[in-house]
Protein backbone atom coordinates (compact mmCIF):
# COMPACT_ATOMS: atom_id res chain seq x y z
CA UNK A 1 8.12 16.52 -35.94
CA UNK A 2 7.68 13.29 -33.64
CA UNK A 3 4.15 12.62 -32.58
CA UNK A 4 6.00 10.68 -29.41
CA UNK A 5 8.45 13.71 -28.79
CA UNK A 6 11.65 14.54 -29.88
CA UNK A 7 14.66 14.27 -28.19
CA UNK A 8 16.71 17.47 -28.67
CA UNK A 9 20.77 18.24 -27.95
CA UNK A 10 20.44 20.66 -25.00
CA UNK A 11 19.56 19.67 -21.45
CA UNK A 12 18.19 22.89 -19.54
CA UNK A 13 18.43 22.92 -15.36
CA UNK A 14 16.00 25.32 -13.97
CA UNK A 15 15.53 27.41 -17.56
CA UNK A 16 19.31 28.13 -18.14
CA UNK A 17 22.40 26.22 -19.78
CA UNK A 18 25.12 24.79 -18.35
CA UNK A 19 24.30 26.13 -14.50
CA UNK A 20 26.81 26.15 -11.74
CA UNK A 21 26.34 25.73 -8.16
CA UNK A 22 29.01 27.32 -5.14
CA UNK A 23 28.89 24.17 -2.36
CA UNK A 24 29.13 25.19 1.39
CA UNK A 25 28.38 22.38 2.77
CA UNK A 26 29.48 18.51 2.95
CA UNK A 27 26.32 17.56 2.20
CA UNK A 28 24.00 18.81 -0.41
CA UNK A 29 20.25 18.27 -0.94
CA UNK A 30 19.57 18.62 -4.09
CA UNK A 31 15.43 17.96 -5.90
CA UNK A 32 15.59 16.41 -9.49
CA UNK A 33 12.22 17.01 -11.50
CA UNK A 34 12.14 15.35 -14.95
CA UNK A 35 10.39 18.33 -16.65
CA UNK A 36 10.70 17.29 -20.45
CA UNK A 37 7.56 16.45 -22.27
CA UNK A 38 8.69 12.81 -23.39
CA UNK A 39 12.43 11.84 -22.51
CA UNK A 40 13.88 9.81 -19.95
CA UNK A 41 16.53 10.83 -17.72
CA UNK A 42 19.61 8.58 -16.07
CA UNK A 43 21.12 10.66 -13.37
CA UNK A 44 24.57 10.46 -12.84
CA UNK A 45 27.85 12.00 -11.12
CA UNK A 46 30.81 12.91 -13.20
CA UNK A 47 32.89 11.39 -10.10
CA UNK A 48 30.86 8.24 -10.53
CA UNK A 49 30.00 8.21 -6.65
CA UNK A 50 26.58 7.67 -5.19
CA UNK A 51 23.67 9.69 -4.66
CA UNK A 52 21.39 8.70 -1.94
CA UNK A 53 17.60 8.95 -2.76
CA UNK A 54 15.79 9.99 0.38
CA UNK A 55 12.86 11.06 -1.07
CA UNK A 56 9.53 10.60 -4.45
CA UNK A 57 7.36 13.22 -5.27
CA UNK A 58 4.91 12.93 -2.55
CA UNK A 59 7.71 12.35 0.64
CA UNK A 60 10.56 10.61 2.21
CA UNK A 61 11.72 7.01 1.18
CA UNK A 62 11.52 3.91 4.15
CA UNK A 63 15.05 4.00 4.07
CA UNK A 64 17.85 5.95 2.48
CA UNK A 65 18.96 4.06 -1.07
CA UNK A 66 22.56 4.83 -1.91
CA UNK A 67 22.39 4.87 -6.21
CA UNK A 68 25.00 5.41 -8.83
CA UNK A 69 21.71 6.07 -11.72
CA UNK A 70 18.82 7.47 -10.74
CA UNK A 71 16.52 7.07 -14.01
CA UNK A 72 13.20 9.52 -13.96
CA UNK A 73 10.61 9.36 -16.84
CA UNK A 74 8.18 12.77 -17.32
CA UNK A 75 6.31 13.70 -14.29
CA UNK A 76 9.10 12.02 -11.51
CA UNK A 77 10.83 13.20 -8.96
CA UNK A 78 13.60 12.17 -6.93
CA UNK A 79 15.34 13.92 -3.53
CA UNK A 80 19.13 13.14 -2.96
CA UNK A 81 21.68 13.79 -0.74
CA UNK A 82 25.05 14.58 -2.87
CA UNK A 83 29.13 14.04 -0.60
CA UNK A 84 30.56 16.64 -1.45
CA UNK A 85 33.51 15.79 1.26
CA UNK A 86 35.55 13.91 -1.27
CA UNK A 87 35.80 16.18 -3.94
CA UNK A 88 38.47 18.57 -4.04
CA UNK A 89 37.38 20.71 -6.82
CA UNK A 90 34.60 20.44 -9.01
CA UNK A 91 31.78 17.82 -9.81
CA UNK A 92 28.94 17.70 -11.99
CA UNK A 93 25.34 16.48 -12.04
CA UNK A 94 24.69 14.84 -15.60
CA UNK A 95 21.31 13.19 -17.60
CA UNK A 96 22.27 10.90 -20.39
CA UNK A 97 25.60 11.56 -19.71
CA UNK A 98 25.43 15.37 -20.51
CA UNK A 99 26.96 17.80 -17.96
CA UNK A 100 23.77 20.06 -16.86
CA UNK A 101 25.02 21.48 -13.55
CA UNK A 102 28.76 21.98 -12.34
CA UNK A 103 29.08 22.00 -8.10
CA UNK A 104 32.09 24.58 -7.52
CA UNK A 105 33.01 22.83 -4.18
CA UNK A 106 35.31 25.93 -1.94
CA UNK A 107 35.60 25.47 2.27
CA UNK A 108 32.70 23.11 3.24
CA UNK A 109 30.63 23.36 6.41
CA UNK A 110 30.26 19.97 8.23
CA UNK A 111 26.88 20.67 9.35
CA UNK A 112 25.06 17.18 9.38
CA UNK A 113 21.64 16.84 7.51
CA UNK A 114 18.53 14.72 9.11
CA UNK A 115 17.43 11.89 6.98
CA UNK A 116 13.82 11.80 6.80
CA UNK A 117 12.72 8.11 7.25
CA UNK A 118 8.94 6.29 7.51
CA UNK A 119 7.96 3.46 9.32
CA UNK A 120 8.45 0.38 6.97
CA UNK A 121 5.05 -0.90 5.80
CA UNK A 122 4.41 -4.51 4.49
CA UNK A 123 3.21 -4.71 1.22
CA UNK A 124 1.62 -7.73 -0.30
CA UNK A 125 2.22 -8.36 -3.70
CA UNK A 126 -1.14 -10.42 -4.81
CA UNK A 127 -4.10 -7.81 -3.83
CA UNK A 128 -6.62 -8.54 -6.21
CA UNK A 129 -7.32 -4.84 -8.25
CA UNK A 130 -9.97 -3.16 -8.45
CA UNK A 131 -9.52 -1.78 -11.53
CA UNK A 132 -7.55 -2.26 -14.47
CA UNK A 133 -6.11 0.24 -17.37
CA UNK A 134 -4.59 -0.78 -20.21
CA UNK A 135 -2.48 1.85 -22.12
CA UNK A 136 -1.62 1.31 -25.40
CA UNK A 137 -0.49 2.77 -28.44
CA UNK A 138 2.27 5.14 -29.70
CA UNK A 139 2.35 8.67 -31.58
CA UNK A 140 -1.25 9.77 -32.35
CA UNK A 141 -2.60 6.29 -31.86
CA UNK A 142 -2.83 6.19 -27.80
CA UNK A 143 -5.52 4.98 -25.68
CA UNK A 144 -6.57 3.72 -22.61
CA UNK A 145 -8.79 0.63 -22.02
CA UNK A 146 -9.44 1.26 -26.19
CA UNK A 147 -11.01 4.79 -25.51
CA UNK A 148 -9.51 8.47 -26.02
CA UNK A 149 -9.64 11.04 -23.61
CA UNK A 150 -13.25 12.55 -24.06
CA UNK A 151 -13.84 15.93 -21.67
CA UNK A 152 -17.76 15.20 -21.08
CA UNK A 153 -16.91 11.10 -20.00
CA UNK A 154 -16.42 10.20 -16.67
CA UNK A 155 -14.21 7.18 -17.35
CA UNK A 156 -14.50 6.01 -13.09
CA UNK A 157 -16.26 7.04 -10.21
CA UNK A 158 -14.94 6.58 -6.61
CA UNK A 159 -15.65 7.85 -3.37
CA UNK A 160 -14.03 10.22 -1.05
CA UNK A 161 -12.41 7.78 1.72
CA UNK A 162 -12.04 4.62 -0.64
CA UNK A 163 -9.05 2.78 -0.94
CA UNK A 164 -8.54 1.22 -4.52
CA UNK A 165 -5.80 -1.24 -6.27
CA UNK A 166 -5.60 -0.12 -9.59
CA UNK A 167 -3.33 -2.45 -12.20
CA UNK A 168 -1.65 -0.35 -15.14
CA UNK A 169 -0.68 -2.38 -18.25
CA UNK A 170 1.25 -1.11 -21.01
CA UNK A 171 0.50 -3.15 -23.99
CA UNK A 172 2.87 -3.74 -26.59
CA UNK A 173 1.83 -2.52 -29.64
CA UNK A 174 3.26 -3.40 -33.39
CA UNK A 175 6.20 -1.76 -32.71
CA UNK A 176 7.27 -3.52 -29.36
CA UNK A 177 5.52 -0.55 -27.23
CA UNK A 178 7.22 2.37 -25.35
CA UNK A 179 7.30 3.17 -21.33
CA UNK A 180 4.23 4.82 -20.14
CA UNK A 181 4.72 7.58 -17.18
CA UNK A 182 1.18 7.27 -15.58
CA UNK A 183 0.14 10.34 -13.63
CA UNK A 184 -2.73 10.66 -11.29
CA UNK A 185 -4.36 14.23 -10.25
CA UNK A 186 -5.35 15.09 -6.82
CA UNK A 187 -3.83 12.46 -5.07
CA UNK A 188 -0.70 10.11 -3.88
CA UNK A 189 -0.32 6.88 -4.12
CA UNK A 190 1.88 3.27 -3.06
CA UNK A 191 3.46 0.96 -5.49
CA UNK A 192 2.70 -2.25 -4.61
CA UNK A 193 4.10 -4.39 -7.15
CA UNK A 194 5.62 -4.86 -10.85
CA UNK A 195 4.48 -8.15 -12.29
CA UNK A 196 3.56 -9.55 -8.92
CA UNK A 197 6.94 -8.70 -7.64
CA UNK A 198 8.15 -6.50 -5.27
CA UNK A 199 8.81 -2.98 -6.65
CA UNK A 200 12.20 -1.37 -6.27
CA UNK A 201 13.29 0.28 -2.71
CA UNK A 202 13.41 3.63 -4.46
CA UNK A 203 9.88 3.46 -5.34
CA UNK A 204 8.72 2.61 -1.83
CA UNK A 205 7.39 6.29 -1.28
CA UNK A 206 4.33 8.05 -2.34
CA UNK A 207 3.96 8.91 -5.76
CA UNK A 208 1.99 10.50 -8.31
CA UNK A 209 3.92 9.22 -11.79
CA UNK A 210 5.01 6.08 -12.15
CA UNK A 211 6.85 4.23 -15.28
CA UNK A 212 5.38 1.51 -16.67
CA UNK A 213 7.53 -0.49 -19.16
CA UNK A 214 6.36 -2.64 -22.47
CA UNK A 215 4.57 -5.74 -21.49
CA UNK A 216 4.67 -4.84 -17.96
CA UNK A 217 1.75 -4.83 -15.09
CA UNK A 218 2.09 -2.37 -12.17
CA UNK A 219 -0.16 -2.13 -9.17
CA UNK A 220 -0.91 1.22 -6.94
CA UNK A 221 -2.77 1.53 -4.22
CA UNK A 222 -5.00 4.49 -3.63
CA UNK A 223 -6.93 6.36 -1.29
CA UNK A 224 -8.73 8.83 -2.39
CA UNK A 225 -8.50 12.16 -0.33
CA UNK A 226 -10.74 15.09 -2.00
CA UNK A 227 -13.85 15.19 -3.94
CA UNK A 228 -13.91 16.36 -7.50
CA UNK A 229 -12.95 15.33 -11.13
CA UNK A 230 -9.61 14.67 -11.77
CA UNK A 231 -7.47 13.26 -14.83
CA UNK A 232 -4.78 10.50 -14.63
CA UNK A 233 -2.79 10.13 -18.28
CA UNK A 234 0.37 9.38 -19.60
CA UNK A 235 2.79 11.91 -18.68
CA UNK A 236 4.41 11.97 -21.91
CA UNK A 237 2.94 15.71 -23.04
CA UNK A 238 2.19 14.15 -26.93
CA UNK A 239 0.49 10.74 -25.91
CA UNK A 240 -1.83 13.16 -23.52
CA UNK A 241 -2.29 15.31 -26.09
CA UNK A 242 -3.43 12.79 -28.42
CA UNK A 243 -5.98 11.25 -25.71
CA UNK A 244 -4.04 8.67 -23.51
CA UNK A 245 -6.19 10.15 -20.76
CA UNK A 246 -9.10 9.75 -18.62
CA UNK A 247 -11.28 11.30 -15.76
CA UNK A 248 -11.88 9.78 -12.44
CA UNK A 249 -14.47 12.24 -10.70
CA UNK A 250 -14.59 11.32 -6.67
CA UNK A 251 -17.75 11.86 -4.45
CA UNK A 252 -18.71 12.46 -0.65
């Protein structure tokens, strides 16, 4: 029993063990989803070559971002392209450095793949927010802005339409604190910064999870799209479950 999930030995892709995958083709697409309820994920090659994100949950990246590591908390996603044209034999996709899917590479096509790619957009770093949570807490002592997830509270109203900055803090707690996924329902969003800095190329995509570390502030822009009441929470399944979670209900 961990009240902040436990971390077990066996990494399932897709529901099954140890999967394998026949290549055809140079180039490989391939969509990582960190499904667990509370563990991070590194992403690596066993030939210790480069991915190349193209793509977050919500669409493609500015630009193509070659990586050796892709790390994904709960809730993230990642698209990559995978070269398959140097390996004569085998490679493997691994998390945490544990083989979870084998690429059986036989007589490759050298059909190219489009990169999607967006129009670069400007970000500035300093928009003042116009709201601010503060998560905090670990196992079954979680909240945000000091309150626990209460079904008959509407914790913020917005309008359909409205653009918002929201700043996420994770505050450390006694312990030295814990990353926070934080999720939003019913909607995308931009990263705009991480501690007034510009966030990481990888993250310059729309989202609906992103990681906030101990101590650390991270602004998202939002526009909200549909009407209705919709949570936003930690994405680690326990710290929901024990109320780091709130409802933003959005109006015509």
């Amino acid at each position: 029993m961990n009240v902040d999930g436990t971390t077990g030995d066996t990494i399932l892709a897709n529901g099954a063990i140890n999967t394998t995958f026949d290549v055809q083709t140079e180039t490989l697409r391939v969509r990582l989803v960190n499904g667990s309820n509370a563990r991070d994920f590194d992403f690596t090659l066993s030939n210790e070559a480069e991915m190349t994100q193209i793509a977050t949950e919500g669409g493609p990246l500015e630009r193509p971002i070659p990586l050796r590591t892709i790390t994904l908390t709960p809730g993230e996603r990642a698209e990559v392209l995978i070269d398959f044209s140097q390996v004569e034999d085998v490679a493997a996709l691994k998390a945490d450095g544990v083989t979870f899917t084998t690429f059986r590479v036989g007589e490759l096509d050298k059909a190219s793949i489009k990169i999607p790619v967006t129009e670069t957009m400007e970000r500035s770093t300093d928009k003042t927010a116009d709201r601010r949570l503060t998560l905090f807490g670990f196992g079954n002592m979680v909240s945000i802005n000091g309150k626990t997830y209460d079904p008959e509270r509407i914790d913020i109203e917005a309008k359909r339409g409205d653009t918002e900055v929201w700043e996420i803090e994770n505050k450390p707690d006694m312990m030295g604190g814990m990353t926070h996924p934080f999720h939003i329902h019913g909607v995308q969003f931009r990263v705009i910064s991480r501690d007034g800095n510009p966030t990481y190329d990888q993250e310059k995509g729309w989202k609906d999870t992103v990681a906030v570390a101990p101590d650390e502030r991270v602004k998202i822009e939002i526009t909200f799209t549909k009407t209705g009441t919709f949570m936003y929470h930690c994405h680690i399944l326990e710290h929901e479950e024990n109320g780091m979670m709130g409802q933003v209900k959005v109006t015509e």
